[in-house]
PDB file of N, CA and C in Angstrom:
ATOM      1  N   UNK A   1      71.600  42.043  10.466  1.00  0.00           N
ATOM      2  CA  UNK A   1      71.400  43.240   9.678  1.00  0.00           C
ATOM      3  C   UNK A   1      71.567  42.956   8.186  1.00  0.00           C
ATOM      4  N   UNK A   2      72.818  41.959   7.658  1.00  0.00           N
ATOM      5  CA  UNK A   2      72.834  41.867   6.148  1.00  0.00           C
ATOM      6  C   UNK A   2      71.691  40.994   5.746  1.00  0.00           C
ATOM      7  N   UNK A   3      71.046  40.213   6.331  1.00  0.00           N
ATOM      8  CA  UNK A   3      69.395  39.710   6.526  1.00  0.00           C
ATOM      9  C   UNK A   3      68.850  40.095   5.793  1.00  0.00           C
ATOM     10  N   UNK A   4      68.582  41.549   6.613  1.00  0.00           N
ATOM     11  CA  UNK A   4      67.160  42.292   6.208  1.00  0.00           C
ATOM     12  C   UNK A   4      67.608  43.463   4.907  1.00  0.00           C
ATOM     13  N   UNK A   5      69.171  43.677   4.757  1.00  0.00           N
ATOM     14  CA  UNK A   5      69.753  44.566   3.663  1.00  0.00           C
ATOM     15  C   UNK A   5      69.276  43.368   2.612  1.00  0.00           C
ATOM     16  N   UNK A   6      69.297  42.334   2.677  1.00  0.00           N
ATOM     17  CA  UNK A   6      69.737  41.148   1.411  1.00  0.00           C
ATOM     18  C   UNK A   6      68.172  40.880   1.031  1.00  0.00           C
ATOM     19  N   UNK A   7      67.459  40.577   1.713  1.00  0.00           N
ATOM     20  CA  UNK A   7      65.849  40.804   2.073  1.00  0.00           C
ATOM     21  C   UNK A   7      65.154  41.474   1.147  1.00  0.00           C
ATOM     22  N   UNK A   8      65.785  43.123   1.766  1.00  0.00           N
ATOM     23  CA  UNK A   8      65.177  44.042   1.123  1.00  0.00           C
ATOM     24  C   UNK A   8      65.999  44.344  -0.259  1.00  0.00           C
ATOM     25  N   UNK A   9      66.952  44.264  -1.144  1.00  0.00           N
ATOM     26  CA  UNK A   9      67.035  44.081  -2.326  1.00  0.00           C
ATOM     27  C   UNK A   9      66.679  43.033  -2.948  1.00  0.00           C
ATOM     28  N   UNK A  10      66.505  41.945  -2.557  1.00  0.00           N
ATOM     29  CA  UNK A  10      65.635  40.815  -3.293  1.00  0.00           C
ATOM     30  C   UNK A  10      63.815  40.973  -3.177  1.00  0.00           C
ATOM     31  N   UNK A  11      63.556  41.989  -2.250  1.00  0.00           N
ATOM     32  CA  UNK A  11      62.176  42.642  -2.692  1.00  0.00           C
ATOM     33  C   UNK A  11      62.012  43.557  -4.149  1.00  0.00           C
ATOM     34  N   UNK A  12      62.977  44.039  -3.718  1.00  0.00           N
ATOM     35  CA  UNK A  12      62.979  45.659  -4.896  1.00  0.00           C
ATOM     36  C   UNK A  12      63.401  44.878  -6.414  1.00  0.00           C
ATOM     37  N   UNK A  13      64.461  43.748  -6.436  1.00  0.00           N
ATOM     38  CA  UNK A  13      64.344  42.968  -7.979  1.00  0.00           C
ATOM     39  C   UNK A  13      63.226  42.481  -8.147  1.00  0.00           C
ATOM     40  N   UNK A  14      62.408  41.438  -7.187  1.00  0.00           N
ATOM     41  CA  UNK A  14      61.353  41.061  -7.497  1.00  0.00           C
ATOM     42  C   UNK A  14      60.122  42.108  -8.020  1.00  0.00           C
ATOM     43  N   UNK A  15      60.187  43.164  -6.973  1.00  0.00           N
ATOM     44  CA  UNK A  15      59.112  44.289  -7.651  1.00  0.00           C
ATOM     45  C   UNK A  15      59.369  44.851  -8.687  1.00  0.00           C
ATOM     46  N   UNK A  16      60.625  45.153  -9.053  1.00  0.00           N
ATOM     47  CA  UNK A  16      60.753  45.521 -10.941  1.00  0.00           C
ATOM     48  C   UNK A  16      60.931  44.923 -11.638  1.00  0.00           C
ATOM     49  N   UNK A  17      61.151  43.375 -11.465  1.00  0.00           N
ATOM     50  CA  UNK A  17      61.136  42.624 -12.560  1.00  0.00           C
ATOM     51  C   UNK A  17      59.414  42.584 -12.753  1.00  0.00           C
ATOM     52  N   UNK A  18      58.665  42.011 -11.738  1.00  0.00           N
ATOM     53  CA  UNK A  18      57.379  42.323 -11.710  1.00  0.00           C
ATOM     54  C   UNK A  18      56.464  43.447 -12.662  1.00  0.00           C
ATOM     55  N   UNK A  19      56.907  44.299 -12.920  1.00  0.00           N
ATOM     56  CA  UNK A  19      56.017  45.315 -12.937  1.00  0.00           C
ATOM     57  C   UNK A  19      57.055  45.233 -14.366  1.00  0.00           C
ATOM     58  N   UNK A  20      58.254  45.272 -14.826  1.00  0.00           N
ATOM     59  CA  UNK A  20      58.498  44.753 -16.178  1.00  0.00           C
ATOM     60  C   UNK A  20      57.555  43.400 -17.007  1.00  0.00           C
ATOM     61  N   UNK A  21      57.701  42.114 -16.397  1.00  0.00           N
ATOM     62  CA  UNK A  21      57.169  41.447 -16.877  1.00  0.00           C
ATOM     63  C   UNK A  21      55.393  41.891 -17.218  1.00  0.00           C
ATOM     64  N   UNK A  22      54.726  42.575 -16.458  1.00  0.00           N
ATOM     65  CA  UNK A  22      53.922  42.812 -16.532  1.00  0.00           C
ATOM     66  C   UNK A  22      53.866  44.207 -18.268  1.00  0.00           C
ATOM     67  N   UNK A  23      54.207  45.039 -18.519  1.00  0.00           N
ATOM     68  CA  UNK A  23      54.737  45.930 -19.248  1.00  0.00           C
ATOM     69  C   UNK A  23      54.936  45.257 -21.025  1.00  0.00           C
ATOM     70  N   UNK A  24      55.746  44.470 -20.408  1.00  0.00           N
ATOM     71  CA  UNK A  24      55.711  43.623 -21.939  1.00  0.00           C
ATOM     72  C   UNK A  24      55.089  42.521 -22.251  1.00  0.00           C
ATOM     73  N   UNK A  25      53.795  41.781 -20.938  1.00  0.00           N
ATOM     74  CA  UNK A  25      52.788  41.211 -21.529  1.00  0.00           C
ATOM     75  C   UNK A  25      52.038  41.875 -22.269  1.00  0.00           C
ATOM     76  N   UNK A  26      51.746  43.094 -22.019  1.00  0.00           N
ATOM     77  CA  UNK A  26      50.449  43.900 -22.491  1.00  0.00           C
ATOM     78  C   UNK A  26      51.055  44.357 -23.812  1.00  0.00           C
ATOM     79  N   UNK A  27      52.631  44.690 -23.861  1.00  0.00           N
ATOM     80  CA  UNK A  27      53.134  45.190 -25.274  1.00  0.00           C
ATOM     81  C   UNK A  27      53.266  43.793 -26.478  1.00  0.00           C
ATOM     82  N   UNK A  28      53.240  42.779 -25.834  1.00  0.00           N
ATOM     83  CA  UNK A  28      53.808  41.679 -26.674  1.00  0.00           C
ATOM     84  C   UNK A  28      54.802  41.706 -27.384  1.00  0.00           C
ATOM     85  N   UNK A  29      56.455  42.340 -25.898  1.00  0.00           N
ATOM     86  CA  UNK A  29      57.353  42.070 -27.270  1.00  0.00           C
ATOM     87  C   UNK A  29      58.174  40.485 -26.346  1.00  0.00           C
ATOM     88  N   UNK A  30      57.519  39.362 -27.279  1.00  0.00           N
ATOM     89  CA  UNK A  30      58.016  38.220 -26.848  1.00  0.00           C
ATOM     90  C   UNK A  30      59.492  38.030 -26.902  1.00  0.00           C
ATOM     91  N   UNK A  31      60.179  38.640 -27.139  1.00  0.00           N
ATOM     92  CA  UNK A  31      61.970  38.494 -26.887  1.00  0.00           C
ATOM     93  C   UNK A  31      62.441  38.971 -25.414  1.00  0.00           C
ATOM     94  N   UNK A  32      61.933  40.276 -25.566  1.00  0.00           N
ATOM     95  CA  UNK A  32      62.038  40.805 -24.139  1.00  0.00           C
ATOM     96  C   UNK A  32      61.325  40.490 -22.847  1.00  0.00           C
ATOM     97  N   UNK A  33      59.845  40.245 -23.285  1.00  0.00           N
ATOM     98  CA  UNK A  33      59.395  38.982 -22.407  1.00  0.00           C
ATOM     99  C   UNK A  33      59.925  38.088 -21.517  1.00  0.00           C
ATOM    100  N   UNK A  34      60.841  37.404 -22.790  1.00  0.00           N
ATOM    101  CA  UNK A  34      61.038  35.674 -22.685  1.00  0.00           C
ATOM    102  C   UNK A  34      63.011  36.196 -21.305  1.00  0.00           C
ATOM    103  N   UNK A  35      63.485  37.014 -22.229  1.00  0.00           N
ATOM    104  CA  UNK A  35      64.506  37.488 -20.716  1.00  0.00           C
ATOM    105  C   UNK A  35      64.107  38.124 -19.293  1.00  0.00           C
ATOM    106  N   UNK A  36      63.181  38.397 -19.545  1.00  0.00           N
ATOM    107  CA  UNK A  36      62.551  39.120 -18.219  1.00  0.00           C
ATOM    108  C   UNK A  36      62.534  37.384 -17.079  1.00  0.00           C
ATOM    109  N   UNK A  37      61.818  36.922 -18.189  1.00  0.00           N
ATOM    110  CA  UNK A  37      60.859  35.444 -17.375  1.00  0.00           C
ATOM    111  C   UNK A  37      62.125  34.632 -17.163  1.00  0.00           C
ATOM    112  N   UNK A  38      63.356  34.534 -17.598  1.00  0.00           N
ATOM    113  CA  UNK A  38      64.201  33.919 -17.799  1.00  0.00           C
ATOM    114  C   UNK A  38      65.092  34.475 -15.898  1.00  0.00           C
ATOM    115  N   UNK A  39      65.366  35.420 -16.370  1.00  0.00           N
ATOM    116  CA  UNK A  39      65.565  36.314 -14.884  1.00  0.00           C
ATOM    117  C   UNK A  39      65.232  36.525 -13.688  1.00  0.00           C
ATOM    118  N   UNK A  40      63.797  36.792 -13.772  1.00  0.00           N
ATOM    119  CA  UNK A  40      63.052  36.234 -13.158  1.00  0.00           C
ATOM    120  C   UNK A  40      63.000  35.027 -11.929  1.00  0.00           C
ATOM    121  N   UNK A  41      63.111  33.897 -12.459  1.00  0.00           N
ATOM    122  CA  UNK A  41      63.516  32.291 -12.739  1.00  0.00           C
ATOM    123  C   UNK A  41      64.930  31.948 -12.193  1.00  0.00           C
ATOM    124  N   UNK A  42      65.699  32.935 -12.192  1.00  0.00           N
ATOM    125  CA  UNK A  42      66.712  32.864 -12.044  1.00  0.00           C
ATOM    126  C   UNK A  42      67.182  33.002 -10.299  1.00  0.00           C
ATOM    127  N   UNK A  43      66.399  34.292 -10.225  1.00  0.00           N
ATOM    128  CA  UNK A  43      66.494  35.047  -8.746  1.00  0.00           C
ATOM    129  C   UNK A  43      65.603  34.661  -7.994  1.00  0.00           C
ATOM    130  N   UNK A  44      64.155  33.691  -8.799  1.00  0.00           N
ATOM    131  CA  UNK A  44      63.875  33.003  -7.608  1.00  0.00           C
ATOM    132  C   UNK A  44      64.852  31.693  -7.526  1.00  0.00           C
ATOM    133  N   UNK A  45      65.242  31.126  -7.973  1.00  0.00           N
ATOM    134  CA  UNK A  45      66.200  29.729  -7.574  1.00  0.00           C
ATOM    135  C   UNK A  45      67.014  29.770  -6.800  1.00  0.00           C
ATOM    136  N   UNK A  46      67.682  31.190  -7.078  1.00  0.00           N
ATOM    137  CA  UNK A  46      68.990  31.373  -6.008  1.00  0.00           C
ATOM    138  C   UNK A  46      68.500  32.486  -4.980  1.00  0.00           C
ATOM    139  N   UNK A  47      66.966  32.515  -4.665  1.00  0.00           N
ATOM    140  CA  UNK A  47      67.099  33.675  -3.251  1.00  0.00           C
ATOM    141  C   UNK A  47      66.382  32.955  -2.446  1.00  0.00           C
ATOM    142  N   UNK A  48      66.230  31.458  -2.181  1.00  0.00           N
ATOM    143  CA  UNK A  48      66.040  30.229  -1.462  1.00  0.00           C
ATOM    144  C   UNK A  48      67.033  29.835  -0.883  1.00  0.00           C
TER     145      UNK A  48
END
């Protein structure tokens, strides 16, 4: 069961970081960008 709980919040970061990173390509604010992608990067390394 903590599986599919752990699962499904590492969906829901991935989908809003997603749809952030996406948000501030189109705005170009490269600071906020560059932490998104940083984060990102982060939570995929450690949700392996």
């Amino acid at each position: 069961m903590c599986t599919v709980i752990g699962n499904a919040v590492s969906y829901y970061n991935f989908a809003i970081l997603s749809r952030l990173l996406i948000k501030y390509e189109v705005s170009e604010k490269a600071e906020t960008l560059s932490i998104i992608t940083q984060t990102h990067q982060r939570l995929s390394d450690t949700s392996i």
